[in-house]
Protein backbone atom coordinates (compact mmCIF):
# COMPACT_ATOMS: atom_id res chain seq x y z
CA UNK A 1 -35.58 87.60 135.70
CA UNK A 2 -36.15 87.74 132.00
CA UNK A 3 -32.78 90.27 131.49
CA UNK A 4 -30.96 87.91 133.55
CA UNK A 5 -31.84 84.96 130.84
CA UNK A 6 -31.73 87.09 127.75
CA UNK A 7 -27.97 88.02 129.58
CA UNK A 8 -26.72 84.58 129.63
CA UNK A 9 -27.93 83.43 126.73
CA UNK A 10 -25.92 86.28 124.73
CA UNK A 11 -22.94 84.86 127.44
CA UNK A 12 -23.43 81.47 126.43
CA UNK A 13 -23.63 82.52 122.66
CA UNK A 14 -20.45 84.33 122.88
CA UNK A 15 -18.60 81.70 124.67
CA UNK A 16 -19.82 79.17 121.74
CA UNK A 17 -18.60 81.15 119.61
CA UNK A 18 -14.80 82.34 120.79
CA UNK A 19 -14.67 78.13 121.45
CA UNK A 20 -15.45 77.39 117.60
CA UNK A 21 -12.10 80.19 116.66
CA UNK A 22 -10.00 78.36 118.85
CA UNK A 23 -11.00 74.77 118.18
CA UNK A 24 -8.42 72.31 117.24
CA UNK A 25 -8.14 71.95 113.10
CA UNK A 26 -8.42 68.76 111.37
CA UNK A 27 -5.04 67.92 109.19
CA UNK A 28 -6.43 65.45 106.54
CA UNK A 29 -2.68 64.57 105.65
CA UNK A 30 -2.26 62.82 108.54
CA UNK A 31 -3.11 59.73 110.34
CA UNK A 32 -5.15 60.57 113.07
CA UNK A 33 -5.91 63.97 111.81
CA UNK A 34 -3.27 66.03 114.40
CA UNK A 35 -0.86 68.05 113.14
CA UNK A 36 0.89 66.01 110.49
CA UNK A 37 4.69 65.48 112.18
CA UNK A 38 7.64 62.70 111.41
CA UNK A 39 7.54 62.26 114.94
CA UNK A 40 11.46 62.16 116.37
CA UNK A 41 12.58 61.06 112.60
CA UNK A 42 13.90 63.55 110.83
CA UNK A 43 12.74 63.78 107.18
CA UNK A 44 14.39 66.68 105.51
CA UNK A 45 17.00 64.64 103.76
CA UNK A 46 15.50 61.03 102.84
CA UNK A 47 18.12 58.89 100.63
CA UNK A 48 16.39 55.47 99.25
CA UNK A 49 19.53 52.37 98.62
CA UNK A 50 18.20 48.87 97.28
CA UNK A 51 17.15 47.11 94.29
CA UNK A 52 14.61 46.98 91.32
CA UNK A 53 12.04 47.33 94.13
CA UNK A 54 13.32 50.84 95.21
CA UNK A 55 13.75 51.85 91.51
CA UNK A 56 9.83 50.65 90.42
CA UNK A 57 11.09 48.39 88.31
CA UNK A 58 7.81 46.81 86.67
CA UNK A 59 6.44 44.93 83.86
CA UNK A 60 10.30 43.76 82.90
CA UNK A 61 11.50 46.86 82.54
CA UNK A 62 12.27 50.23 84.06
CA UNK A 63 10.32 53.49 82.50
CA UNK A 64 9.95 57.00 83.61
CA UNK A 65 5.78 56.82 85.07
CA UNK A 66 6.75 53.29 86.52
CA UNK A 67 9.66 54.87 88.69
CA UNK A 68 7.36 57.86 89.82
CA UNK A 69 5.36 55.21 91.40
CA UNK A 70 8.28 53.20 93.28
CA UNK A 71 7.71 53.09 96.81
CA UNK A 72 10.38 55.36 97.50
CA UNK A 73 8.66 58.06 95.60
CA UNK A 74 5.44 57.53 97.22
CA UNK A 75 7.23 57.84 100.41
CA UNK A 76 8.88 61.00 99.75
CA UNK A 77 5.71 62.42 98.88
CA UNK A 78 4.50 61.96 102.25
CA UNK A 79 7.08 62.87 103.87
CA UNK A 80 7.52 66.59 101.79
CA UNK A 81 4.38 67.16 104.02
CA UNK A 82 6.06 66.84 106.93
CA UNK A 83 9.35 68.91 105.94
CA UNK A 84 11.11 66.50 103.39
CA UNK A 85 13.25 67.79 100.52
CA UNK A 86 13.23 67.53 97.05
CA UNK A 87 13.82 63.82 96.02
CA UNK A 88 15.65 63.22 92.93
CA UNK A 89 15.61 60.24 91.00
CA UNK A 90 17.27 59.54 87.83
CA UNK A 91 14.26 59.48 85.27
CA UNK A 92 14.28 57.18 82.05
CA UNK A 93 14.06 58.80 78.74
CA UNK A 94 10.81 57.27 77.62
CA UNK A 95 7.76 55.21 78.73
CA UNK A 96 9.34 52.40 76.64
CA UNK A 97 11.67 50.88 79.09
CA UNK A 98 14.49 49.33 78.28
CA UNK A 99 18.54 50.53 77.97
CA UNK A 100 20.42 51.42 74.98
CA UNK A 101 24.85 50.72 75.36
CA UNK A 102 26.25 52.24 72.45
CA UNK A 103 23.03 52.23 70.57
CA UNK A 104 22.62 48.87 70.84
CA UNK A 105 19.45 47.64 72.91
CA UNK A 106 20.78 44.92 75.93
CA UNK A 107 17.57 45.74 77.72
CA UNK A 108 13.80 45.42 75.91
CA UNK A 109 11.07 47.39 76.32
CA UNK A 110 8.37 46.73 79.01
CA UNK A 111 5.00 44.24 78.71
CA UNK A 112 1.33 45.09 78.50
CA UNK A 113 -1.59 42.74 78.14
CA UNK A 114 -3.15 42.60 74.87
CA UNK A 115 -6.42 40.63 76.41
CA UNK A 116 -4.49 36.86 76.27
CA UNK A 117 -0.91 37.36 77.06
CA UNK A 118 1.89 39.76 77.96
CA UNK A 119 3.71 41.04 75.14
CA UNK A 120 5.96 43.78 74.51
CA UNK A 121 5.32 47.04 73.77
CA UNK A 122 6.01 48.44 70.16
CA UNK A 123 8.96 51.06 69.99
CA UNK A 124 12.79 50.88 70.60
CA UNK A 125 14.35 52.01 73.90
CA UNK A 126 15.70 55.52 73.64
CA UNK A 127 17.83 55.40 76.96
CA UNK A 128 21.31 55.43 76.67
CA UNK A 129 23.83 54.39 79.06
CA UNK A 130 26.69 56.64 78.21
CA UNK A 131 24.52 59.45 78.79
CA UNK A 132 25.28 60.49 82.10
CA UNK A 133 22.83 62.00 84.07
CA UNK A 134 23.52 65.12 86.79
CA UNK A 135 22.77 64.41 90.32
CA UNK A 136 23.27 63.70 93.30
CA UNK A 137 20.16 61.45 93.26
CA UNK A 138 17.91 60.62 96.28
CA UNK A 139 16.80 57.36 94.74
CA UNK A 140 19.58 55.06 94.43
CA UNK A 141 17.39 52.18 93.77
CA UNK A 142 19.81 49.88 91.14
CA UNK A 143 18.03 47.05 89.55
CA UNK A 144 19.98 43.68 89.40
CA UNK A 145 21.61 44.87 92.69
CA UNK A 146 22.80 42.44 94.83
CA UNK A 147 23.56 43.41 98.67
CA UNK A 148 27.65 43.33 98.02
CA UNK A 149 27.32 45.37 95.15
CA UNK A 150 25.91 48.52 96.75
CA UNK A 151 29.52 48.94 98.81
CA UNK A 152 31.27 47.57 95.19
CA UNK A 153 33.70 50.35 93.87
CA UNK A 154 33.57 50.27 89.56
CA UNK A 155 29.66 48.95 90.01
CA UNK A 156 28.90 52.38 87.75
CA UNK A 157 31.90 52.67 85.62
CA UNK A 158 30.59 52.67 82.18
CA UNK A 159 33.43 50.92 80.73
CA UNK A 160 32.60 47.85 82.80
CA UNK A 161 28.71 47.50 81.47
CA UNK A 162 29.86 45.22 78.57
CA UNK A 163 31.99 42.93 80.24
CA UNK A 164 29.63 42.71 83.18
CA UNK A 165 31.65 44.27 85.68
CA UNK A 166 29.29 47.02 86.26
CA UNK A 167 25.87 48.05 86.24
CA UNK A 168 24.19 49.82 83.52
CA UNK A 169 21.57 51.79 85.75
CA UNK A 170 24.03 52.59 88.16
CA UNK A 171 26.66 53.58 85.39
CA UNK A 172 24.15 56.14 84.62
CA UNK A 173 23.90 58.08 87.29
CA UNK A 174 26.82 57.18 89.84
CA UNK A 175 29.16 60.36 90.75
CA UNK A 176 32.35 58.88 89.38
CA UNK A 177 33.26 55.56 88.02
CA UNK A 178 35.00 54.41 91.49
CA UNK A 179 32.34 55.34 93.49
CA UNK A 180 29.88 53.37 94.94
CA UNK A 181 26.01 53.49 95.71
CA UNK A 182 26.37 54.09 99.53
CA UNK A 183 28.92 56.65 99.11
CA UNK A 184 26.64 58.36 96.66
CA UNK A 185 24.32 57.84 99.93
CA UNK A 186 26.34 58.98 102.30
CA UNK A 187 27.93 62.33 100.75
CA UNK A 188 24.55 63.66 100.38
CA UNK A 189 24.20 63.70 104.44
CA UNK A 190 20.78 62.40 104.68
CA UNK A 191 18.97 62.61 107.91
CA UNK A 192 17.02 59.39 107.09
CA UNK A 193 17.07 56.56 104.81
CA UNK A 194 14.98 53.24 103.62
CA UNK A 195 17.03 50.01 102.95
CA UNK A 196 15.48 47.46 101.24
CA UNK A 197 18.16 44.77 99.55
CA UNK A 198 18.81 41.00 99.51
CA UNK A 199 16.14 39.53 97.03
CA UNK A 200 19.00 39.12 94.01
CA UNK A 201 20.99 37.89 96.37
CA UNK A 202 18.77 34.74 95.87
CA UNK A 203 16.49 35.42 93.16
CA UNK A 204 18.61 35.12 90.16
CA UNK A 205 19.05 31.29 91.38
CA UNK A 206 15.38 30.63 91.72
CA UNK A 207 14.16 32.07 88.46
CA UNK A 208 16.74 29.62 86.49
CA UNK A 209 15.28 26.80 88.06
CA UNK A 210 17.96 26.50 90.55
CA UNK A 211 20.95 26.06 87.90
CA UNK A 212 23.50 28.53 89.72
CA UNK A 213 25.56 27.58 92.76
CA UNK A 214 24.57 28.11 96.34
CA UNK A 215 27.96 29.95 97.01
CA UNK A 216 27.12 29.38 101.04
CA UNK A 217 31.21 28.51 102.45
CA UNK A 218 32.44 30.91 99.68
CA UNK A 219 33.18 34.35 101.01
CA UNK A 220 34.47 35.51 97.97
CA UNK A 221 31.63 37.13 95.91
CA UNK A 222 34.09 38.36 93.14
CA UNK A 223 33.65 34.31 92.24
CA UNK A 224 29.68 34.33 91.93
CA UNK A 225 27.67 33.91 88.79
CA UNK A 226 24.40 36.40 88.47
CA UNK A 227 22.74 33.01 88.83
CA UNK A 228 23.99 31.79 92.11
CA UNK A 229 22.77 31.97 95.90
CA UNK A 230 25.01 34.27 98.25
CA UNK A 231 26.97 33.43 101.50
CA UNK A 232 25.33 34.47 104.30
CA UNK A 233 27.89 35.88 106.17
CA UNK A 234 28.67 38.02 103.02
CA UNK A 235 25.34 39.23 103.09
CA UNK A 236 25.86 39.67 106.78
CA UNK A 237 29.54 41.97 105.89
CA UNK A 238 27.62 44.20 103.18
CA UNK A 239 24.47 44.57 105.19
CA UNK A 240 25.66 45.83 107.79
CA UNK A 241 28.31 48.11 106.38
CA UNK A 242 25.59 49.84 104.44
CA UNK A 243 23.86 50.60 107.46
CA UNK A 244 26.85 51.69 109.67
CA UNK A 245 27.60 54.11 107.25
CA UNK A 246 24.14 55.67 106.69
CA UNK A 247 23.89 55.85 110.43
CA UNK A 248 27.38 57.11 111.02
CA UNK A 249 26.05 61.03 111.66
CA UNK A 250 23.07 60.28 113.28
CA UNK A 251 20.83 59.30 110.56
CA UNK A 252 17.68 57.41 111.30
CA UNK A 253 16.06 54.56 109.03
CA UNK A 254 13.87 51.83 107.86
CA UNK A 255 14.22 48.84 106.49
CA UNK A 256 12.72 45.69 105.83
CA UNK A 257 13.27 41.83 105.60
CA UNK A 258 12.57 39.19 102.76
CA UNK A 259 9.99 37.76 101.69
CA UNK A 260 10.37 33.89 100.28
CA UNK A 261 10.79 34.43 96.08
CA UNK A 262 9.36 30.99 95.96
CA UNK A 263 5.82 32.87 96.83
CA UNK A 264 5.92 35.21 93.76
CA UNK A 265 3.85 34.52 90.71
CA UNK A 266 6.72 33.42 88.67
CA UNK A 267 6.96 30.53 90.81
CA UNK A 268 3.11 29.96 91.32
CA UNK A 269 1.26 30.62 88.37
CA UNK A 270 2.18 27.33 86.36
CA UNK A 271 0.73 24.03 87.96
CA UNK A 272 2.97 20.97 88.09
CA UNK A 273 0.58 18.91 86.93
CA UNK A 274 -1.30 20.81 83.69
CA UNK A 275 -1.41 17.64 81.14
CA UNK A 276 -5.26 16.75 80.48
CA UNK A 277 -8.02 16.08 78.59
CA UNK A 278 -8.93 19.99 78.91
CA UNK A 279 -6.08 22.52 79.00
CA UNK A 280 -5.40 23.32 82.57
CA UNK A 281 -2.53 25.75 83.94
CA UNK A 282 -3.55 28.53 81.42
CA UNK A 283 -2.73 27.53 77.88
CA UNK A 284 -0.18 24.96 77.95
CA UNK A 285 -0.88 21.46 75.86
CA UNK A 286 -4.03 19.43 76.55
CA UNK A 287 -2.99 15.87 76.13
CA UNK A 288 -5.79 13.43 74.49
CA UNK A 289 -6.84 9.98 75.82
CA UNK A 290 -5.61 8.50 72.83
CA UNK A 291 -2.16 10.35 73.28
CA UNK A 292 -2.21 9.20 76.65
CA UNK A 293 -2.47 5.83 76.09
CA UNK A 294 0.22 5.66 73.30
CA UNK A 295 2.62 7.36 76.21
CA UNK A 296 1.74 4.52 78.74
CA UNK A 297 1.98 2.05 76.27
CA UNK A 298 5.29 3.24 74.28
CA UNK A 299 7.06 5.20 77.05
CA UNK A 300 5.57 5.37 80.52
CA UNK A 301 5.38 1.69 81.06
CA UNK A 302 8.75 0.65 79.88
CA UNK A 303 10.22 3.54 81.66
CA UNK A 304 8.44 2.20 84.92
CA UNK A 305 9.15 -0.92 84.52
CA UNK A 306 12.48 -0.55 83.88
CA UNK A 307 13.05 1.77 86.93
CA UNK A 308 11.19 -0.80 89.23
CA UNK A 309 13.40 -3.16 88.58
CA UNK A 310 16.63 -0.67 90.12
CA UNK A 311 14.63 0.17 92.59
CA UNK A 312 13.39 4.12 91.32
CA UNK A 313 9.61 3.06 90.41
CA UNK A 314 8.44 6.47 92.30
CA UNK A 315 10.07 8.11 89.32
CA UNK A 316 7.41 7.34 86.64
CA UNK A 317 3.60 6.76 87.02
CA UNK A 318 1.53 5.57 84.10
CA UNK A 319 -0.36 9.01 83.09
CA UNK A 320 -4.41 9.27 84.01
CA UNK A 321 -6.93 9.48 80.85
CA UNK A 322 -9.07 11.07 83.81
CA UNK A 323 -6.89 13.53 86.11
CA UNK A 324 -4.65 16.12 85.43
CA UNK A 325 -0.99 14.82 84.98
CA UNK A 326 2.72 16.05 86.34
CA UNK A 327 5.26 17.45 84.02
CA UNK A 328 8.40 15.02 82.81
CA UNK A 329 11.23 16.91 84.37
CA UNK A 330 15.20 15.99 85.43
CA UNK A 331 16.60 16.46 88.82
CA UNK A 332 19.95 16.14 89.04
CA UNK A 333 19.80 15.52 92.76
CA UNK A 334 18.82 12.13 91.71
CA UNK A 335 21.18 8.81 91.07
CA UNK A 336 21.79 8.84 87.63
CA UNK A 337 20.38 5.95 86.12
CA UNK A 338 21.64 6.41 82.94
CA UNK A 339 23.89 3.13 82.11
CA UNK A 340 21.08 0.82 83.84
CA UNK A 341 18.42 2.30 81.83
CA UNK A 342 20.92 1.99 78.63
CA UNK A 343 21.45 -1.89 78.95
CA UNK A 344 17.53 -2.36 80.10
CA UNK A 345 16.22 -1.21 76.35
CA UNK A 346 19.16 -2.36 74.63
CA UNK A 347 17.66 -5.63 73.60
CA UNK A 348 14.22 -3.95 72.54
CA UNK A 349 15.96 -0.59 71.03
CA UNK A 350 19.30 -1.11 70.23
CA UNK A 351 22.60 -0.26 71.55
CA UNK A 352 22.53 3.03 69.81
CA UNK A 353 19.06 3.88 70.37
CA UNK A 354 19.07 2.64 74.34
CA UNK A 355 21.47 4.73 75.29
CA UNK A 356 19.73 7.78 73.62
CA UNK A 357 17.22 6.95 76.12
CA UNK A 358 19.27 6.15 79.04
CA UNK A 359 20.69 9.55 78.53
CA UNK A 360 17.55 11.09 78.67
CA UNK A 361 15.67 9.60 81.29
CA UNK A 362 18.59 8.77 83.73
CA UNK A 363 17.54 11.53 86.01
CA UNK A 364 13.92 12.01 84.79
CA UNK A 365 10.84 11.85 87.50
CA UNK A 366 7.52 13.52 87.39
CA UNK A 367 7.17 16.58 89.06
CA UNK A 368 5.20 17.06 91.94
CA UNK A 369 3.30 19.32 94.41
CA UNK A 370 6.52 20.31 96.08
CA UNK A 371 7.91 21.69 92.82
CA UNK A 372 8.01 25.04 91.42
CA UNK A 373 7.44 24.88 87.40
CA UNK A 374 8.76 28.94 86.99
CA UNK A 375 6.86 31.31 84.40
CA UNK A 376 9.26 31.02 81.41
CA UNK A 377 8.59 27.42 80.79
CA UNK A 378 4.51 27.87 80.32
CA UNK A 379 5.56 29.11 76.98
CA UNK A 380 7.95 25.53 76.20
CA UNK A 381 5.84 22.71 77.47
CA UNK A 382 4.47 20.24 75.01
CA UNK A 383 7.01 22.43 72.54
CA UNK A 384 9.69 20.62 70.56
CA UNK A 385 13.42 20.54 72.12
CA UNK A 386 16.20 21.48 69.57
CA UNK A 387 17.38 17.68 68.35
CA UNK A 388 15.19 15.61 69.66
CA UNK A 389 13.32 13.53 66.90
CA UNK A 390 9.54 11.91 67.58
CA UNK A 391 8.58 10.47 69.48
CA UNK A 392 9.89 12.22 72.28
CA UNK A 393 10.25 15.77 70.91
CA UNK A 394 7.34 17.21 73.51
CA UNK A 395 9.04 19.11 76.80
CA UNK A 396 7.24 18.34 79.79
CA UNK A 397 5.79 15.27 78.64
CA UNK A 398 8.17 12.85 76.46
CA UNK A 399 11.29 15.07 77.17
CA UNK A 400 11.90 15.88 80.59
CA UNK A 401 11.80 19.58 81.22
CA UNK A 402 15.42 20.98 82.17
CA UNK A 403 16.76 22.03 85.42
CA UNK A 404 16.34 26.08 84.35
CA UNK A 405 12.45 25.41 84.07
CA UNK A 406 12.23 23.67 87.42
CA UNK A 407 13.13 24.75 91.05
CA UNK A 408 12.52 21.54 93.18
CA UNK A 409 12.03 20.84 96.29
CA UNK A 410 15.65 20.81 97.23
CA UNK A 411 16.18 24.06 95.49
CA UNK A 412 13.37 25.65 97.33
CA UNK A 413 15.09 24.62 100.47
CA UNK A 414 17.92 25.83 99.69
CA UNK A 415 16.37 29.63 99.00
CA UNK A 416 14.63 29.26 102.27
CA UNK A 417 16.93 28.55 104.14
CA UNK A 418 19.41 31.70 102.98
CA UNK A 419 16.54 33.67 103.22
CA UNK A 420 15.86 32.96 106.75
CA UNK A 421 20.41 33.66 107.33
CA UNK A 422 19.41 37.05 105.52
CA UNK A 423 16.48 38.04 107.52
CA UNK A 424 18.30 37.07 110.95
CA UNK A 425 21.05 39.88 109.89
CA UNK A 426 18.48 42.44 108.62
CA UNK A 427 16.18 42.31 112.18
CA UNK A 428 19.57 42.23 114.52
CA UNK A 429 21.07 44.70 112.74
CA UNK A 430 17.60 47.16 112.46
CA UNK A 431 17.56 45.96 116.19
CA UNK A 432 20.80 47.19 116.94
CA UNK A 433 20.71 50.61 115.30
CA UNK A 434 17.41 51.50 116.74
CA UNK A 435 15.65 51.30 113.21
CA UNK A 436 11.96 50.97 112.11
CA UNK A 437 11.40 47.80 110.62
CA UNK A 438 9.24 46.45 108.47
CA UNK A 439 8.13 42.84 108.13
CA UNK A 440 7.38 41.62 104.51
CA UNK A 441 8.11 37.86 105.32
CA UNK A 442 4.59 36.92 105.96
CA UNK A 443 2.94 39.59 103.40
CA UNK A 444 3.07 37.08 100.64
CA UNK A 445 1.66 34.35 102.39
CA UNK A 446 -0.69 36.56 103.22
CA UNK A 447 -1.20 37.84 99.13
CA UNK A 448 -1.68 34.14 98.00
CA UNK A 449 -4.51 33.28 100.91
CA UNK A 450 -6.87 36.02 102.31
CA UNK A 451 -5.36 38.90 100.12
CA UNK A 452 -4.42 42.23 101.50
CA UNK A 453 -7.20 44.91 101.89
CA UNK A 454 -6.81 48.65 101.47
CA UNK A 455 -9.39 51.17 101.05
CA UNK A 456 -11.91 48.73 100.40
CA UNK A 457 -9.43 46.89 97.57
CA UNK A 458 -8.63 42.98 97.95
CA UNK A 459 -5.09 42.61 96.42
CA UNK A 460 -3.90 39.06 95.52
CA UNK A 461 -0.82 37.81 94.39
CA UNK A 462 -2.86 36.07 91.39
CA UNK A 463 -0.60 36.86 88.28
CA UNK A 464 -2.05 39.44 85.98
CA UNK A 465 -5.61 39.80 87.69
CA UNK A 466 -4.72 40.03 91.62
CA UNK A 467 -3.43 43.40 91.46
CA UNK A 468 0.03 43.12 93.14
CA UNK A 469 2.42 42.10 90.72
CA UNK A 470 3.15 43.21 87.27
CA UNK A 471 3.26 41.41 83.96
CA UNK A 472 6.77 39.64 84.69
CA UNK A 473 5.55 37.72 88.15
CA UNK A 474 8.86 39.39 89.98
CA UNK A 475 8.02 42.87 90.62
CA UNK A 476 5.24 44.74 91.98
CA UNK A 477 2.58 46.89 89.92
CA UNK A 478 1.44 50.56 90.76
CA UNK A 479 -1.16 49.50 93.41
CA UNK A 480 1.46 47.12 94.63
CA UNK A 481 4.18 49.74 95.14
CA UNK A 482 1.39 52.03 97.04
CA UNK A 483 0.49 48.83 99.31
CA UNK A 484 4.32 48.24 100.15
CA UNK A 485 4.72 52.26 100.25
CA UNK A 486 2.03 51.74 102.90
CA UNK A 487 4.08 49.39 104.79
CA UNK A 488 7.15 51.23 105.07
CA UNK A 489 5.16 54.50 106.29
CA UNK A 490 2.97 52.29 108.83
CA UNK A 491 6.59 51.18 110.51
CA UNK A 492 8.12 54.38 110.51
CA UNK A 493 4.72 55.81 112.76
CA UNK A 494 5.35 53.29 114.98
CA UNK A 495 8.79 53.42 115.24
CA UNK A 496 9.24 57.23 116.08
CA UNK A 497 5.72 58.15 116.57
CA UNK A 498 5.04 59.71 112.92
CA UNK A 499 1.33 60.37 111.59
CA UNK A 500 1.82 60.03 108.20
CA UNK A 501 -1.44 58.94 106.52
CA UNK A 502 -1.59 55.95 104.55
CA UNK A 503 -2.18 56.51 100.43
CA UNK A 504 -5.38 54.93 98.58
CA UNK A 505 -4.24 52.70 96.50
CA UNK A 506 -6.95 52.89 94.38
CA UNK A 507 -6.13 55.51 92.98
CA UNK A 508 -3.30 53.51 91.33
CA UNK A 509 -3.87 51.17 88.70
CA UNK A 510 -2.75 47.48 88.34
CA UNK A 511 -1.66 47.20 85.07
CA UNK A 512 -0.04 49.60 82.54
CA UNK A 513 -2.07 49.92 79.22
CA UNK A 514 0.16 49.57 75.93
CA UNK A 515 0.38 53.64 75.93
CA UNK A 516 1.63 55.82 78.11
């Protein structure tokens, strides 16, 4: 009986151990710890097309370390451990940032924060335009790209940079100087591709304050300022030729929809109402009681008054010695009140005078919660507008801040709503072709309430501290590019049943010091 136990036990030993050889290994680079696989994506060529975003644009500038961070190159990473190629992109020559066009710098260097403020970074860029780089290159992330000019012909032809024909990253690295940046795409047969394009479509209108055109009825985009909102339905043409030609062999994809601009720190870092006793809205002018009173006296209560009588009295509200007060802005959505306001203070002013005044205040209102004040103008208000003598040489208070400084409330409808015509193409068309999609709508609503949590990490969209954005309120920072990296990766496992494993992202930084 006891060599039949001392028997199995050496049975049961042996067993135990032959299991432990064979037993299933742990992959760490992968989600769930299985074999790491792209699932039925194919990774072995990947090909990145859209904007600043792709390129890792950051901090107002593009630099070498900042575009080994993009999201693109955080997603190539993972996917070389799943059988993806080498991916290319076309480096900077410095950590400066910044382009060079003949020598001459049309592009400054990138921001750091000294402790108080962004500011630029010492040094000149060494980059050079005309220096053409040798590709082909996987990312073909442009910055300034809009979604019409990544199927443009000439958008890299050097000799178009001055004249504003063509773009100087693109010019850089583009093939020829008729190509264009999906035919750089597409002759490099990738197997799978990320699109992510359509924010400069309406971007460069919202950061000047709404002062382009919304070009919505014009289907001509050879017509459109760098400043001005784009047709829909042109979107709709470009957008979806990109993607039927990166599809066109069998390629498979992701891509992802747009966020609202509005919800980016340029847009929500300066209060519309920062004029106080204390300085509110980080550094702009505190306005005394004593000041205050003067205004209501001198300017506030005439201008109501006067506006009361034509029926505007909403306009102006005598300013609080006790609460925070709105900015002085013009919106030239409303009646212009210019002539009325001319022959009201004629009597007390004179003609002369008066209608220096009318002029002024014809469209003027106070700002209000459903304004936007953007980033630029913290630096202006309370400042002293070229020409304008005292009393009324203060912006934002006795000069009405311009329409670049201010997106109102009709302006932010107006980005909303071509936002919402942009993201209707982008989720048919990702419908359509069978893509992974992924949904950055709701991310920055999401960034400026609860924050997003990663690896233990609470990222905000609070400008300079939150941890998302860099130092120009547009684009992300490091630990922002590994978040959105994140999100691209996260849609492409569920889409074709991928592991890859999400990155920490803290092991990325927020901000860039000054050296690099």
């Amino acid at each position: 009986m006891i060599k039949n136990f001392k028997w199995l036990l050496l049975a049961s030993l042996a067993f135990v151990a032959c299991d432990n050889e064979d037993e299933v290994k742990i992959d760490a680079n992968s989600s769930d710890g299985k074999p790491l696989t792209a699932g039925s994506a194919v990774v072995t060529k990947y090909v990145a097309l859209g904007d600043s975003y792709a390129a890792g644009y950051s901090d107002n500038a593009l630099f070498s370390l900042g575009q080994e961070g993009s999201y693109a190159n955080i997603i190539a990473k993972q996917f070389a451990l799943a059988g993806g190629g080498e991916f290319k992109t076309p480096l900077m020559a410095d950590n400066v940032g910044g382009l060079l066009l003949g020598g001459n710098v049309i592009a400054g260097p990138r921001l750091y924060f000294n402790g108080s403020a962004p500011v630029s970074v010492s040094g000149k860029p060494s980059t050079e335009v005309t220096t053409k780089l040798t590709g082909p290159f996987n990312n073909l992330g442009v910055p300034g790209a809009k979604s019409y000019h990544l199927v443009a012909p000439g958008y890299g032809n050097v000799a178009g940079v001055a004249a504003g024909l063509a773009n100087p990253y693109f010019a850089r690295f583009a093939t020829s100087a008729s190509t264009t940046v999906v035919a750089d795409a597409v002759a490099q047969d990738p197997t799978f591709f990320s699109l992510w394009i359509g924010g400069n479509d309406i971007l460069g209108y919202a950061t000047s304050g709404g002062s382009g055109k919304n070009q919505t009825g014009n289907l001509n985009p050879a017509t459109y300022a760098s400043n001005d909102i784009t047709d829909p339905n042109v979107f709709a043409s470009a957008y979806s030729s990109i993607v039927n030609a990166l599809t066109a062999k069998g390629a498979k994809g992701v891509v992802a929809n747009l966020p609202y601009v509005t919800a980016l720190p340029y847009f929500t870092t300066v209060p519309f109402n920062p004029l106080s006793n204390s300085v509110l809205g980080g550094g702009n002018v505190a306005v005394g009681q004593a000041t205050v009173n003067a205004l209501n006296t001198q300017l506030y209560g005439p201008l109501k008054q006067a506006l009361t009588a034509f029926g505007a009295g909403d306009r102006i509200n005598l300013m609080s010695t006790t609460a925070a007060n709105p900015l002085l802005i013009r919106d030239e959505s409303l009646t212009n009140l210019s002539a009325q306001l001319t022959a009201a203070f004629t009597p007390t002013l004179g003609a002369a005078t008066a209608a220096f005044y009318g002029q002024i205040f014809g469209q003027a209102r106070q700002a209000t919660k459903d304004d936007l004040v953007v980033l630029t103008t913290q630096s202006v208000i309370g400042t002293a507008p070229t020409g304008i003598p005292a009393p009324l040489n203060k912006f934002g208070i006795t000069y009405p801040l311009q329409d670049k400084d201010v997106l109102t409330k009709d302006e932010i409808l107006e980005v909303k709503t071509a936002t919402d015509a942009y993201n209707a193409t982008i989720k048919s068309v990702a419908d359509s072709k069978g893509l992974a999609f992924v949904e950055l709508k709701g991310v920055t609503d999401q960034l400026a309430s609860t924050g997003i949590v990663y690896n233990g990490y609470t990222t905000t969209s609070t400008f300079v501290t939150g941890g998302m954005f860099s130092l120009d309120g547009v684009h992300p920072s490091p630990r922002g590019y590994a978040i959105i990296a994140n999100l691209f990766t996260e849609a492409v496992n569920a889409k074709y049943g991928a592991n890859f494993k999400s990155v920490n992202v803290g092991l990325y930084r927020i901000l860039y010091p000054a050296s690099l």
